[in-house]
Protein backbone atom coordinates (compact mmCIF):
# COMPACT_ATOMS: atom_id res chain seq x y z
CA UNK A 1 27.40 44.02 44.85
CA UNK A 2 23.85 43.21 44.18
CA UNK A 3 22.29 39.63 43.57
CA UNK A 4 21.91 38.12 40.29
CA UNK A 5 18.05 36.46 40.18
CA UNK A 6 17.83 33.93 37.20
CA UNK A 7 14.47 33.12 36.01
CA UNK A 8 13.61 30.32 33.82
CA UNK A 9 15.75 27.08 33.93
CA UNK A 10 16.91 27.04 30.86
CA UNK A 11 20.67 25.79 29.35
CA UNK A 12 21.66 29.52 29.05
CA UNK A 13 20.46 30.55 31.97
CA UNK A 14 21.66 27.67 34.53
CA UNK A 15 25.05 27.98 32.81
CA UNK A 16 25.19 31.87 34.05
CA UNK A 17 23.90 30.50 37.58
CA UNK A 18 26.86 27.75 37.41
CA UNK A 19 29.06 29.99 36.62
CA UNK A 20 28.28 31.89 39.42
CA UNK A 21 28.56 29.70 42.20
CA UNK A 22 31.82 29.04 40.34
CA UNK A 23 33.20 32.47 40.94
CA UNK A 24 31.66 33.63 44.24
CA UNK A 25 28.62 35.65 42.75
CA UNK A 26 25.28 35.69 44.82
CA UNK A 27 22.44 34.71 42.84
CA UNK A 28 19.29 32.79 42.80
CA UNK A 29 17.77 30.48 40.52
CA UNK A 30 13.79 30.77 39.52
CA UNK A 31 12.73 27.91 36.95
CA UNK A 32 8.84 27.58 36.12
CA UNK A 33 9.07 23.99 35.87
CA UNK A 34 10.90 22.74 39.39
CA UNK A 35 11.07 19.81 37.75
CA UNK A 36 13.39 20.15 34.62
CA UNK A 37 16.00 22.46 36.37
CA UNK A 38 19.15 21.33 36.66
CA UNK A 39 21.23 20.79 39.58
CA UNK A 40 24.92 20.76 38.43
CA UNK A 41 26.88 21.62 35.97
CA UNK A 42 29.85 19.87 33.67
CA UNK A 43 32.54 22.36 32.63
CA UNK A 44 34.57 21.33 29.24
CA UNK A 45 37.37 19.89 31.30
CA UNK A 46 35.75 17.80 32.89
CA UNK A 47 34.96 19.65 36.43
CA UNK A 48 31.32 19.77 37.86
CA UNK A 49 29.73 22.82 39.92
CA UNK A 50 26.41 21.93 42.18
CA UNK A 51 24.14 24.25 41.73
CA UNK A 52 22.54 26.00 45.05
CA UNK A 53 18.33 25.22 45.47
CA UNK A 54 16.55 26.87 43.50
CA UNK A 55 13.22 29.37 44.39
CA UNK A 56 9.97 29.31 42.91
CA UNK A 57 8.21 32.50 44.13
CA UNK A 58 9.22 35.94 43.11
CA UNK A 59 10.93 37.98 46.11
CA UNK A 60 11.02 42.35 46.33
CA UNK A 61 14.80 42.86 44.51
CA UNK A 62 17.17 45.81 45.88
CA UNK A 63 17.72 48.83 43.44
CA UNK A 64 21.34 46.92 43.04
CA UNK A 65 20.35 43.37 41.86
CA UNK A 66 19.96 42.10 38.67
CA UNK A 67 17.30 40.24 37.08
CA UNK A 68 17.98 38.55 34.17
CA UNK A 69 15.61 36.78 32.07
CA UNK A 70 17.09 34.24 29.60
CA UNK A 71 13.73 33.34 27.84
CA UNK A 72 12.07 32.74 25.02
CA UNK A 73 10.36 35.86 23.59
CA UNK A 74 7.21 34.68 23.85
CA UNK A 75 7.52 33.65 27.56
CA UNK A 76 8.69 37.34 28.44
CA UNK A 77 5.70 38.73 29.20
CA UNK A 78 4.06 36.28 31.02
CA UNK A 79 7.34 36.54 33.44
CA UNK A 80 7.74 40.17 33.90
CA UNK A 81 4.17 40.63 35.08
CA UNK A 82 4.39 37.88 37.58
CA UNK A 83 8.03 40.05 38.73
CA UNK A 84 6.59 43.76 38.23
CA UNK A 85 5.09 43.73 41.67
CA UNK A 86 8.62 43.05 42.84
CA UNK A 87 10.51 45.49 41.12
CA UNK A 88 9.28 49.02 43.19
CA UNK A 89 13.28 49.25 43.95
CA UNK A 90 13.85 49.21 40.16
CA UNK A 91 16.19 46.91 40.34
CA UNK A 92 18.35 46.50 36.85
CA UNK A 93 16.23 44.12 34.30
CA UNK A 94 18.36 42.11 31.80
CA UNK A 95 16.69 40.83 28.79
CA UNK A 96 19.02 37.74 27.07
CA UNK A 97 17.46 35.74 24.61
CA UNK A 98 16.89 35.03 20.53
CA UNK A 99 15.37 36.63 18.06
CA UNK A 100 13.89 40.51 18.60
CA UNK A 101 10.35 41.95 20.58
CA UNK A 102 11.49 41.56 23.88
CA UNK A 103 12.96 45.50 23.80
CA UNK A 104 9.26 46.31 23.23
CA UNK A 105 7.09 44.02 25.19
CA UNK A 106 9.80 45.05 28.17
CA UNK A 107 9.25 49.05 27.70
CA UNK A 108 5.59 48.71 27.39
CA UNK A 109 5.44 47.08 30.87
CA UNK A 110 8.37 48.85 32.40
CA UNK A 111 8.31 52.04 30.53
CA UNK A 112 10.85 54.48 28.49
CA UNK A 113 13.18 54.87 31.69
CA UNK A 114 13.19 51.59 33.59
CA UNK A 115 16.97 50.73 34.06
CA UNK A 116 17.25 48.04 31.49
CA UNK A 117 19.90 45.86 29.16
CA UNK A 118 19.99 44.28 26.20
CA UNK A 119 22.19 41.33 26.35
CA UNK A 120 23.08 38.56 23.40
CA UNK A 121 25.49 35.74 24.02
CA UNK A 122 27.53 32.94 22.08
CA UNK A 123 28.13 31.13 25.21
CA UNK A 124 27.13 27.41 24.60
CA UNK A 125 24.94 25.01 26.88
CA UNK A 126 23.20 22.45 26.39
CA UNK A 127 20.63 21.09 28.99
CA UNK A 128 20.97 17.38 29.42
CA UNK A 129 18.57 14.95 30.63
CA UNK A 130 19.64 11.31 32.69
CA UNK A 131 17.66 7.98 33.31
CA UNK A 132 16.83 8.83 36.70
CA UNK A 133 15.04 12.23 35.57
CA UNK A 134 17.72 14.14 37.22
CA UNK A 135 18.85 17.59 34.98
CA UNK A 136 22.49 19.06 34.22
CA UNK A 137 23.54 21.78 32.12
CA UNK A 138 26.79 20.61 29.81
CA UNK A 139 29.19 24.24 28.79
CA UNK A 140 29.50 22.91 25.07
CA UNK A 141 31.23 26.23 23.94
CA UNK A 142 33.39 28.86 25.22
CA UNK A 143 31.67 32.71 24.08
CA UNK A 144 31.33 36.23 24.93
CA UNK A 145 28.21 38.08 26.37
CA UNK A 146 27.65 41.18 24.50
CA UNK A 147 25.75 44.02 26.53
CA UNK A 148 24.34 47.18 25.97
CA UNK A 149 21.68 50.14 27.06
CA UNK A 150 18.92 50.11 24.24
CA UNK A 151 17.88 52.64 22.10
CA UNK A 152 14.72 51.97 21.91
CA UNK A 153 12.27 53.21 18.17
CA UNK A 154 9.63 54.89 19.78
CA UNK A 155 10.28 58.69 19.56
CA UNK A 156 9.19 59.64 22.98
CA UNK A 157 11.79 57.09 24.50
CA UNK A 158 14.52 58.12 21.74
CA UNK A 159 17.66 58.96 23.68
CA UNK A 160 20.92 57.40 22.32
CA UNK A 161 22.58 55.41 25.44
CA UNK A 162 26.08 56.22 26.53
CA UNK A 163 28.59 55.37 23.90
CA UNK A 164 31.31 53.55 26.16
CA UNK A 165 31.22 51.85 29.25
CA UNK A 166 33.16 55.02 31.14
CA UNK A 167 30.52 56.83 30.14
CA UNK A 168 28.12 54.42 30.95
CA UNK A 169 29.32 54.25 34.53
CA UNK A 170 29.08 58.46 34.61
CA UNK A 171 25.86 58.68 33.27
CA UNK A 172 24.06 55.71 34.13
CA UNK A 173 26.11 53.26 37.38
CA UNK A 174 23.22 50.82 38.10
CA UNK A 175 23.66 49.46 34.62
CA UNK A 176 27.28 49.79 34.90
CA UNK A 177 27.63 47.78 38.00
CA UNK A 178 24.43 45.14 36.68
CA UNK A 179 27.12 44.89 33.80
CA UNK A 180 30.29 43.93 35.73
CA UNK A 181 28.56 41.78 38.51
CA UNK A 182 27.63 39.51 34.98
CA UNK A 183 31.21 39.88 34.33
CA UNK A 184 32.14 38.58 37.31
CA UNK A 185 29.80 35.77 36.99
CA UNK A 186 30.51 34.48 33.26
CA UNK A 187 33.11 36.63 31.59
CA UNK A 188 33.96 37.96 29.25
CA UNK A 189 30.89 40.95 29.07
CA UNK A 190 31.56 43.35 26.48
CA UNK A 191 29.53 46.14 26.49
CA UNK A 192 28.45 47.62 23.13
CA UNK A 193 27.58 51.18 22.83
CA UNK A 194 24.88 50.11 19.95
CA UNK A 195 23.72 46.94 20.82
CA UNK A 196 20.74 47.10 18.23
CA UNK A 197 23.20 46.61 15.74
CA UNK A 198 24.58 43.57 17.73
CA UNK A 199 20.99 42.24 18.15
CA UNK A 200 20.06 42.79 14.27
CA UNK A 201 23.46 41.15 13.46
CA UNK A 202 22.91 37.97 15.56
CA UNK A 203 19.16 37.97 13.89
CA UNK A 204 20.47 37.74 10.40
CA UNK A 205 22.15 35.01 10.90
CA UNK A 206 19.06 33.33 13.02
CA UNK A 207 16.34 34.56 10.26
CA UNK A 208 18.68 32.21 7.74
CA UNK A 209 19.77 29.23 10.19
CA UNK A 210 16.57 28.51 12.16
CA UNK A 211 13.97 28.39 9.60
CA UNK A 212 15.87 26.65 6.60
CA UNK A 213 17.71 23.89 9.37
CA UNK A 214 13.49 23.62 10.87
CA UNK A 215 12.00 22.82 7.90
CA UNK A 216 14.68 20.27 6.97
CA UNK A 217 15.95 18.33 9.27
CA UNK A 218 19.87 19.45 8.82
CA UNK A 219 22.82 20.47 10.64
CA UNK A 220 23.73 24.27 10.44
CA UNK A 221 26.42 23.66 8.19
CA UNK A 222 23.83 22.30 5.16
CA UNK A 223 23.21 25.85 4.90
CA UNK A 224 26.19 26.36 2.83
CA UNK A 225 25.14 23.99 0.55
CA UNK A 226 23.85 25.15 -3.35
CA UNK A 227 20.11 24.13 -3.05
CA UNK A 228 19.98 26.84 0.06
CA UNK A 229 21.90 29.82 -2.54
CA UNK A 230 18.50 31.35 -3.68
CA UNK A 231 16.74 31.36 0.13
CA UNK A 232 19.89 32.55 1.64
CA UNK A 233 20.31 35.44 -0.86
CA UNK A 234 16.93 36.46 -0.42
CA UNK A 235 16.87 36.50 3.16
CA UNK A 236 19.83 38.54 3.43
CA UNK A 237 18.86 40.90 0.92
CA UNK A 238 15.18 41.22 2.69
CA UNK A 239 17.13 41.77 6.01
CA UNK A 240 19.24 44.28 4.79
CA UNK A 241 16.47 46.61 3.32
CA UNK A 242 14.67 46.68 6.55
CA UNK A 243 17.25 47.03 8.71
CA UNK A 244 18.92 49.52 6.97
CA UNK A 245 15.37 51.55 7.01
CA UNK A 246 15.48 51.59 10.63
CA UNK A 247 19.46 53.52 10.53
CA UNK A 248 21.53 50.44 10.98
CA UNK A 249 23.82 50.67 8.21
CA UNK A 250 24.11 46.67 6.58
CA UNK A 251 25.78 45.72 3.43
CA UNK A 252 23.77 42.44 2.38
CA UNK A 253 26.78 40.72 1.17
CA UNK A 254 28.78 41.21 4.30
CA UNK A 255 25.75 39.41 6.27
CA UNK A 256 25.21 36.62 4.01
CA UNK A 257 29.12 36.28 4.53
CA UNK A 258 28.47 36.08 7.97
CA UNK A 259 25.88 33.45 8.19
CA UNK A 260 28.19 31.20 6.38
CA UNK A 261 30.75 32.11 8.77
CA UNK A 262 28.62 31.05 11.55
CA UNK A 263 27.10 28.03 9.45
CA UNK A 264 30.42 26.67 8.95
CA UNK A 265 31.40 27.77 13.15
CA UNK A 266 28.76 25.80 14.51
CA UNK A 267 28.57 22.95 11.93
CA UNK A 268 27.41 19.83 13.42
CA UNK A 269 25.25 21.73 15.80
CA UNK A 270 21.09 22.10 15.25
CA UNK A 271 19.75 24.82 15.70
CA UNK A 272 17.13 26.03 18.83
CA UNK A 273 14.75 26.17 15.86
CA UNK A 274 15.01 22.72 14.82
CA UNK A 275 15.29 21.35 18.24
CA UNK A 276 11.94 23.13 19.09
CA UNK A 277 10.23 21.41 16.07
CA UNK A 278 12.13 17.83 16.48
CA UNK A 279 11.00 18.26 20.65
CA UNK A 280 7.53 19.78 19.57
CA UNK A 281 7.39 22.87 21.36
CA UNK A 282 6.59 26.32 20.10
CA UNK A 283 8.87 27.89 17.93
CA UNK A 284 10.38 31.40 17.85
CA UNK A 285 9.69 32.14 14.08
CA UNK A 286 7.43 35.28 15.33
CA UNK A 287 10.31 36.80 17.27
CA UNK A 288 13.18 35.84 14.42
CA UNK A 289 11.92 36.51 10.58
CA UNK A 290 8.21 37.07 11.73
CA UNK A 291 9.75 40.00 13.65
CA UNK A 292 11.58 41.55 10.27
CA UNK A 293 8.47 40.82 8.52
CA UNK A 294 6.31 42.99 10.74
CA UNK A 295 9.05 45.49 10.97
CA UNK A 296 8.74 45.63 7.05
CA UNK A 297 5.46 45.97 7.02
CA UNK A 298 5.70 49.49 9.19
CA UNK A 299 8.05 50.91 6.71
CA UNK A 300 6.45 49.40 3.45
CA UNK A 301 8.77 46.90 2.19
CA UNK A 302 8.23 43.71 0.74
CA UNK A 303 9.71 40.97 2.28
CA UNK A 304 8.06 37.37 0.45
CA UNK A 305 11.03 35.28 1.22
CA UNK A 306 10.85 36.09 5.19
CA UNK A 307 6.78 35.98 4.93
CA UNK A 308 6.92 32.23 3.41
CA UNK A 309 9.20 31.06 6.06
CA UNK A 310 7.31 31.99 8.92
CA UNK A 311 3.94 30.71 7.23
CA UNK A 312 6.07 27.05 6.40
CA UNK A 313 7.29 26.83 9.93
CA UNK A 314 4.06 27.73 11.45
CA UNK A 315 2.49 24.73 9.22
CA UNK A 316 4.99 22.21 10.31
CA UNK A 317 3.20 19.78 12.79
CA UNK A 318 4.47 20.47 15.90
């Protein structure tokens, strides 16, 4: 088995390195900020893991380790040209974070054929701060990792990936094995023979969620709530006509049913959106509802109640 190399020092990415050490699975830990990345880990009964030192400077990675970047989408870039001159081996690349554009920013560094995953989790962390300055990462939620080869829009890369993970491990056994080593490190991986659709389905419910819980101040479930009916209608409706232009088959009622779902899930929780504007860093509008509005835009379609949203959030005063 390869190693798993973390970068960033993030909540969901020191919870996969916790896990690790946890369950025997080599791996390394590469934060940008030394400072802010934590060094344990509190399980929800109670238990702590230590997490190993971390490294700070990219190392060459074997054809059978993993690197997994669980980043923001506007940080992607930025770290797969520091690792590119690292990755001659072609080791598997795993991209794991919220909202869409990674897929793209990753091929046009990489290319059609680099060995890469899509990956969307509802694992929960939260990174936690104490007196001293000392980090720790808190596992707030047991989830699943979902995991899949892309199929990716542009017509010289369009090659549907294998449709089940038997097949995957015929046709393609570096991703298979980058797939169970995560397994083995925070189960349960599930691998999904379209992850697009996973992907678009876990934006819908972020394109509603993160902007409306930004702009005011609420808990995700205030979502449900009346004076949110006309935004959340539109939103799904908006989200459904593009995706459905690109060939993923939504129904807009089942996905606004399913950001209620999810509202009402993760209730008293705030969103990564509204954290990002209450903490006053940059937000990921671009990569969440900007990302269907510019997808809308390539196919023609309207989309005013996604275009305000980003424009509102981008006003806010971070």
């Amino acid at each position: 088995m390869g190693k798993l190399h973390i970068v960033g020092g993030g909540a969901i990415g020191s919870l996969i390195a916790a896990s690790a050490q946890k369950n025997g699975v080599p791996y390394d830990c590469y934060p940008r900020n030394r400072k802010s990345m934590p060094s344990w880990a509190q399980w929800q009964d109670g238990q702590t893991t230590m997490l190993k030192p971390a490294k700070f400077e990219p190392v060459t990675l074997a054809e059978t380790d993993v690197l997994i970047l669980p980043l923001k989408v506007y940080q992607l870039k930025a770290a797969l040209l520091q690792w590119l001159p690292y990755l001659t081996q072609q080791p598997t690349v795993v991209l794991l974070h919220n909202g869409m554009g990674g897929l793209e920013a990753a091929t046009e560094l990489l290319g059609c054929d680099y060995p890469l995953l899509l990956a969307t989790t509802s694992h929960g962390a939260l990174k936690v701060s104490a007196s001293s300055g000392d980090f720790h990462v808190k596992y707030t939620g047991v989830g699943a990792t979902q995991i899949g080869a892309p199929q990716i829009y542009a017509p010289s890369c369009d090659s549907p990936p294998p449709g089940t993970l038997s097949a995957l491990s015929q046709k393609k056994p570096q991703l298979a094995n980058a797939i169970a080593a995560l397994h083995d490190a925070l189960p349960p991986v599930q691998y999904q023979g379209n992850i697009l659709k996973a992907l678009w389905t876990k934006l819908s419910v972020n394109a509603v969620i993160n902007p409306l819980t930004a702009l005011h101040n609420i808990q995700n479930k205030y979502i449900a709530d009346a004076q949110f009916e006309q935004s959340r209608n539109a939103i799904c409706d908006e989200f459904t006509q593009v995706a459905n232009a690109y060939g993923l088959e939504f129904d807009a009622q089942v996905v606004l049913e399913n950001v209620l779902s999810v509202a009402k899930a993760t209730g008293e929780n705030y969103s990564s959106m509204h954290q990002d504007v209450a903490h006053g860093r940059q937000t990921e509008i671009d990569a969440i509802n900007g990302y269907i509005v510019d997808m809308a835009t390539k196919k023609g379609i309207p989309v005013p109640e996604n275009t305000l949203l980003v424009e509102r959030v981008k006003a806010l005063k971070l």
